[in-house]
Protein backbone atom coordinates (compact mmCIF):
# COMPACT_ATOMS: atom_id res chain seq x y z
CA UNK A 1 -37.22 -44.30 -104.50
CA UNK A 2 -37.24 -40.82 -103.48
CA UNK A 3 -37.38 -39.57 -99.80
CA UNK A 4 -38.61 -36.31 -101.12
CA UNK A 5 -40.68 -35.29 -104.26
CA UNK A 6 -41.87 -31.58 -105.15
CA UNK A 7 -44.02 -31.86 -108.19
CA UNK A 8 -45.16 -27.83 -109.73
CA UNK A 9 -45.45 -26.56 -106.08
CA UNK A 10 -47.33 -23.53 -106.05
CA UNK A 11 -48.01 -21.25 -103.13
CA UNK A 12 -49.93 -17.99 -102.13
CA UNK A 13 -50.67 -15.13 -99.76
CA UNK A 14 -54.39 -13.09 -99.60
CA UNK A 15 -54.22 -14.53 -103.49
CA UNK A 16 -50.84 -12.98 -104.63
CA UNK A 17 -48.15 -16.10 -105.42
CA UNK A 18 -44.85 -16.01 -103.61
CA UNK A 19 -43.68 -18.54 -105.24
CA UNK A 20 -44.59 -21.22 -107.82
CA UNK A 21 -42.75 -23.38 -110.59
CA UNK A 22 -40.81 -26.00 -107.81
CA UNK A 23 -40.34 -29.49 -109.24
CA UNK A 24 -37.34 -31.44 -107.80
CA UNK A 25 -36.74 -35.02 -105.72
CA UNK A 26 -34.20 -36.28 -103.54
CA UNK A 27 -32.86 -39.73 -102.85
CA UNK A 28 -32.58 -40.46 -99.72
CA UNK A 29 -28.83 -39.11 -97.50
CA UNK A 30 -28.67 -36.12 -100.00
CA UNK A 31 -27.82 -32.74 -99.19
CA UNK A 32 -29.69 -30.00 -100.33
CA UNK A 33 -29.10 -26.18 -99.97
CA UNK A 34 -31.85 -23.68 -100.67
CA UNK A 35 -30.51 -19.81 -101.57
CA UNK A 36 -32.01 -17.20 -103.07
CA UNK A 37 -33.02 -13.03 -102.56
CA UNK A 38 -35.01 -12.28 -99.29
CA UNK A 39 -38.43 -12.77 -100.00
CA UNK A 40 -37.50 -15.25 -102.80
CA UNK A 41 -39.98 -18.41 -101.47
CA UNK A 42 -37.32 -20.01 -99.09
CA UNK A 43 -39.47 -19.65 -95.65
CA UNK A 44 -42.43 -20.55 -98.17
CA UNK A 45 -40.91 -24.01 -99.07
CA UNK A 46 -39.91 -24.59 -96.14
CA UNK A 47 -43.22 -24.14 -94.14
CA UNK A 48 -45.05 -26.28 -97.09
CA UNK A 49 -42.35 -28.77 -96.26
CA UNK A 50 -43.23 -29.04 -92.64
CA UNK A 51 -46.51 -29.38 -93.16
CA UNK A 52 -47.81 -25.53 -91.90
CA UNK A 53 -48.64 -24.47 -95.22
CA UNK A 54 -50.53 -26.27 -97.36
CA UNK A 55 -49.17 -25.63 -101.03
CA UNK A 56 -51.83 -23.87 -103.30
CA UNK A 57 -50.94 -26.12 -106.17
CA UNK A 58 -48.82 -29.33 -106.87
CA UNK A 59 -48.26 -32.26 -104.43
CA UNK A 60 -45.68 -32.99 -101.79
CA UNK A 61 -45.04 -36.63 -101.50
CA UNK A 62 -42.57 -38.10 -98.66
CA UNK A 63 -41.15 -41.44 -98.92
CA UNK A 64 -38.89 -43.83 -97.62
CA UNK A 65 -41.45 -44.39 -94.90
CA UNK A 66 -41.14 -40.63 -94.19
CA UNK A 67 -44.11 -38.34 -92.34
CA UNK A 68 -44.09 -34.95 -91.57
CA UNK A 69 -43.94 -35.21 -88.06
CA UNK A 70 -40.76 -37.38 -88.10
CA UNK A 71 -38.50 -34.62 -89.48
CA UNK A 72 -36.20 -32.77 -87.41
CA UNK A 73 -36.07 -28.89 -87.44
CA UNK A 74 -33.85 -26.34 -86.33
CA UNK A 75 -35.10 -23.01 -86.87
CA UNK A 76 -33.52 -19.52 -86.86
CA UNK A 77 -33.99 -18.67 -83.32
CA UNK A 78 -35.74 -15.52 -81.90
CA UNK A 79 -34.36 -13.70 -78.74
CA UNK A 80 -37.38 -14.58 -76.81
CA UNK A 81 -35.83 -18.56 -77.67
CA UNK A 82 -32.34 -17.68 -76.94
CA UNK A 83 -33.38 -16.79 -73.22
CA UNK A 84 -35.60 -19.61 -72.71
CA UNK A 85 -35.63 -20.27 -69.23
CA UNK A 86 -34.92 -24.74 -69.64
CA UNK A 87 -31.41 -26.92 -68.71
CA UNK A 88 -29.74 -28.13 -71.94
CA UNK A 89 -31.15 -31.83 -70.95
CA UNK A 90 -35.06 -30.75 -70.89
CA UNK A 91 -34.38 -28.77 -74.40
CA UNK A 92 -32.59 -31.80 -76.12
CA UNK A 93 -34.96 -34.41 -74.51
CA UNK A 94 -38.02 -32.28 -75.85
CA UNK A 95 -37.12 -33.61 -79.43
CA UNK A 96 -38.72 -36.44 -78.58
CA UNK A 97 -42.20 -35.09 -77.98
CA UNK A 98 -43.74 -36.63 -81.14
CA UNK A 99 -42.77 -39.57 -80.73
CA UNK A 100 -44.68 -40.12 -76.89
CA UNK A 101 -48.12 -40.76 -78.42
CA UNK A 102 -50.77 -41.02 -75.86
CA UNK A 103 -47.82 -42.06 -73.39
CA UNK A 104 -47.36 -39.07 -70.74
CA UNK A 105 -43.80 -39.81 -69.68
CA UNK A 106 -40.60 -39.97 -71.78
CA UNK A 107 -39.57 -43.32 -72.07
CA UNK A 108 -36.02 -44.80 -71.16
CA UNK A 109 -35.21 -45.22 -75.32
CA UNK A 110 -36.08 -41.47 -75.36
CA UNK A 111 -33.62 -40.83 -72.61
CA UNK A 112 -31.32 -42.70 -73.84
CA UNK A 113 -31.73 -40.94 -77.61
CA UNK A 114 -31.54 -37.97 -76.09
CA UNK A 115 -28.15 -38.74 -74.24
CA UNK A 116 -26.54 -39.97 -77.55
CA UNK A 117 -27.49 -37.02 -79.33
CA UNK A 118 -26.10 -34.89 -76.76
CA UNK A 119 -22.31 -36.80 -77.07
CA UNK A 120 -22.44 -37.14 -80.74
CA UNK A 121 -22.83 -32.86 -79.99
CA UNK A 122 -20.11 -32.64 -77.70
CA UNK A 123 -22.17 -31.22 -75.19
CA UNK A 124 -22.97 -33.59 -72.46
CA UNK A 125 -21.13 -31.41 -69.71
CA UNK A 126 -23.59 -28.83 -70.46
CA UNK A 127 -26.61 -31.27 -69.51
CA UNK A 128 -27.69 -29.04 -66.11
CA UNK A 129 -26.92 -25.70 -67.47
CA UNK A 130 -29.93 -22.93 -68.89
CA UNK A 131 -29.78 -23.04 -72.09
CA UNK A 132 -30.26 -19.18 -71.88
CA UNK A 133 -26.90 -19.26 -70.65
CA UNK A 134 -24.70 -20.99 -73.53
CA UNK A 135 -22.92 -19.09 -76.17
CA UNK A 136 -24.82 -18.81 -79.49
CA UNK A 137 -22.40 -21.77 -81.26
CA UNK A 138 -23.32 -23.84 -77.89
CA UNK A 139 -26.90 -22.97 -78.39
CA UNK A 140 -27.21 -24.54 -82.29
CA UNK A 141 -25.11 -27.61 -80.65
CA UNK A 142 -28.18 -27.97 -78.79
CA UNK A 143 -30.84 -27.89 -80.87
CA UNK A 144 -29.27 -29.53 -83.59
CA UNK A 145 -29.14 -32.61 -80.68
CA UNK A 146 -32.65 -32.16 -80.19
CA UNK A 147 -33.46 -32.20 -83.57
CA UNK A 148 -31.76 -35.22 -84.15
CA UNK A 149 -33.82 -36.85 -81.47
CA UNK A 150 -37.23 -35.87 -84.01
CA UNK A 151 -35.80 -38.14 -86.68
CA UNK A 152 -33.85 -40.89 -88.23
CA UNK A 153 -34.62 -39.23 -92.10
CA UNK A 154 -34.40 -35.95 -92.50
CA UNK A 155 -33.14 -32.45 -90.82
CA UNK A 156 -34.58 -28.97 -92.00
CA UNK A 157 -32.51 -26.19 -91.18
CA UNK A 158 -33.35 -22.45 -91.18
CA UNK A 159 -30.10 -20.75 -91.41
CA UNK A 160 -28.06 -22.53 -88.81
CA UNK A 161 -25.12 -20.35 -88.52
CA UNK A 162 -26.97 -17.60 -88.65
CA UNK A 163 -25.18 -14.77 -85.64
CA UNK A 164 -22.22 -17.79 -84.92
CA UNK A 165 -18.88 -16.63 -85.24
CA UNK A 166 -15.94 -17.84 -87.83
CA UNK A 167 -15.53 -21.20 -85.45
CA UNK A 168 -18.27 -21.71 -84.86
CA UNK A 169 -19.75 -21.82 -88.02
CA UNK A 170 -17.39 -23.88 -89.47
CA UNK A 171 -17.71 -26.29 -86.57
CA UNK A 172 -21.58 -26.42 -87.33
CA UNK A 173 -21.38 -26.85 -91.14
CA UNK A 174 -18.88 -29.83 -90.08
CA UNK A 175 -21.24 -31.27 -87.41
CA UNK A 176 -24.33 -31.07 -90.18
CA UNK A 177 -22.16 -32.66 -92.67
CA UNK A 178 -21.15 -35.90 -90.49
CA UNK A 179 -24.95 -36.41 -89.67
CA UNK A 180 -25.33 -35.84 -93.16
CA UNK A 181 -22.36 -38.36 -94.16
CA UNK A 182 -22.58 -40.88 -91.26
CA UNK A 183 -26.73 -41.81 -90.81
CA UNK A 184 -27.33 -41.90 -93.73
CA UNK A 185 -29.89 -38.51 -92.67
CA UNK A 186 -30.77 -36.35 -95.83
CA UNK A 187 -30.13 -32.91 -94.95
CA UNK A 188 -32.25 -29.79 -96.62
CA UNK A 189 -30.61 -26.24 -95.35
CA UNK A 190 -31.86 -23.02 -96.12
CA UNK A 191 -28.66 -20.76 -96.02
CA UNK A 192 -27.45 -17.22 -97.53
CA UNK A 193 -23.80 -18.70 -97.42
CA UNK A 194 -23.70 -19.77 -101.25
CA UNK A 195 -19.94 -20.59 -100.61
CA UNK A 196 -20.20 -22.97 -98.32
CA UNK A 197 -24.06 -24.64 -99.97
CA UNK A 198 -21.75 -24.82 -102.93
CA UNK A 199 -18.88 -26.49 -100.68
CA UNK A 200 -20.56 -28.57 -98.32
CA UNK A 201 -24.17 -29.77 -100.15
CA UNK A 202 -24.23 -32.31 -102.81
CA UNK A 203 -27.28 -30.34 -104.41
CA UNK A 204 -28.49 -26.96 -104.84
CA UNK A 205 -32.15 -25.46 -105.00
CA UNK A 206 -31.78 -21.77 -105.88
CA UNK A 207 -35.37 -19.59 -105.97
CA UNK A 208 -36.54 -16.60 -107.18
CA UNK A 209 -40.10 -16.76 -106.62
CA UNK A 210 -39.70 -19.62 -108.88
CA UNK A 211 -37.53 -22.30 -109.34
CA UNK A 212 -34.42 -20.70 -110.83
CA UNK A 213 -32.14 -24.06 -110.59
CA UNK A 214 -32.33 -27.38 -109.29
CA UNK A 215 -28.99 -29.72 -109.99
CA UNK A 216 -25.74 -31.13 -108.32
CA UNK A 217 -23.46 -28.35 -106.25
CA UNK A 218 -20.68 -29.38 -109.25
CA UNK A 219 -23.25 -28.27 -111.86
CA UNK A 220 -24.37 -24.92 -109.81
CA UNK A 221 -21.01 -23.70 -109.72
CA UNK A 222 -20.66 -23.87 -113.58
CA UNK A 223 -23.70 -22.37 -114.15
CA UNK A 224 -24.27 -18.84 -115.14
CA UNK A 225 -26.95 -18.18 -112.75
CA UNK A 226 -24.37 -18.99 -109.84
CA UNK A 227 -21.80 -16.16 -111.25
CA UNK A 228 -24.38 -13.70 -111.48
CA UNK A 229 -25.69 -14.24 -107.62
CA UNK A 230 -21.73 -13.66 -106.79
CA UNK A 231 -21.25 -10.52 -108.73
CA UNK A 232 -18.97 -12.94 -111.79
CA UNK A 233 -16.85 -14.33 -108.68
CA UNK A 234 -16.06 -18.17 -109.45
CA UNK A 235 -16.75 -20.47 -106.45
């Protein structure tokens, strides 16, 4: 069964459509990368994913057990976010927030989530600094922990290496990829790096205010549509 269906997903703005024409499913523990042309329905999909825009045609349909509010997200971050004024440990922890229900208090699983998450990251000697403070590779380190505490399924993430240098970036694609590889945790990614989607994801979703190609990464990189987006260079 699929953890993720998309059947003729349609979606709109003041009655113009952004983007329409998206039919795909993933098993669950794929990987999928999402590229395409600014303004090409990426932030669309991903929204409808998430649940804050309802799609204007077609269906969404989680399963595996799945809802909306158990999927973790990392979004690209705004400067206002980079210099929020939290230690590492209350930003990481704060993944947990839909899972407290009517309880007021994190519990002492969520704690203990939250401290996992933080080793698994590599960043548990950074549990009392600001996160305002951390470098920008340090930063994604910790909010990829707490969006690992939101969910046992699935990650969304906007254009995680987004501003990271060389290193970094390849130490974040790395980190994704063992999450990906290791739980089991199917991974959708919404990244301008068509190299390393191509590299790194086991399936590609490539829009254009339409769905211009769903398939495996192997079958994207012999496809004609992936030359042209790279000017004829071969991946």
């Amino acid at each position: 069964m699929a953890i993720l269906q998309c059947e003729n997903l349609c979606f709109a703005y003041d009655g113009s459509t952004v983007l329409e024409g998206v039919n795909f499913s993933l098993k669950a523990g794929s990987y999928l990368c999402i590229v395409g042309e600014n303004g090409s329905g990426k932030s669309t999909l991903m929204k409808g994913l998430l649940g804050l825009k309802a799609p204007d045609g077609g269906h969404i349909t989680f399963g595996e057990g799945l809802k909306s509010t158990e999927i973790g997200y990392l979004p690209q971050q705004t400067q206002l976010q980079r210099d929020f004024p939290a230690s590492v440990w209350e930003v990481v922890l704060s993944g947990c927030l839909n899972s407290l229900g009517r309880r007021l208090f994190y519990s002492a699983e969520d704690k203990k989530r939250a401290a996992y998450n933080m080793e698994r990251m590599g960043i548990e000697e950074l549990r009392d600094r600001s996160y305002q403070e951390l470098s920008g590779g340090q930063q994604q380190r910790v909010l990829l922990a707490r969006a690992l505490c939101a969910t046992k399924k699935m990650l969304l993430l906007d254009e995680p290496v987004t501003g990271l240098d060389p290193i970094a970036t390849g130490e974040m694609y790395n980190l994704i990829k063992l999450v990906n590889l290791c739980d089991n945790i199917t991974v959708i990614m919404v990244s301008h790096d068509i190299h390393a989607a191509a590299r790194y994801a086991t399936h590609i979703l490539h829009l254009g205010q339409k769905q211009l190609f769903f398939g495996t990464a192997a079958e994207y990189r012999e496809s004609d549509l992936a030359r042209r987006f790279l000017g004829g260079n071969r991946l």
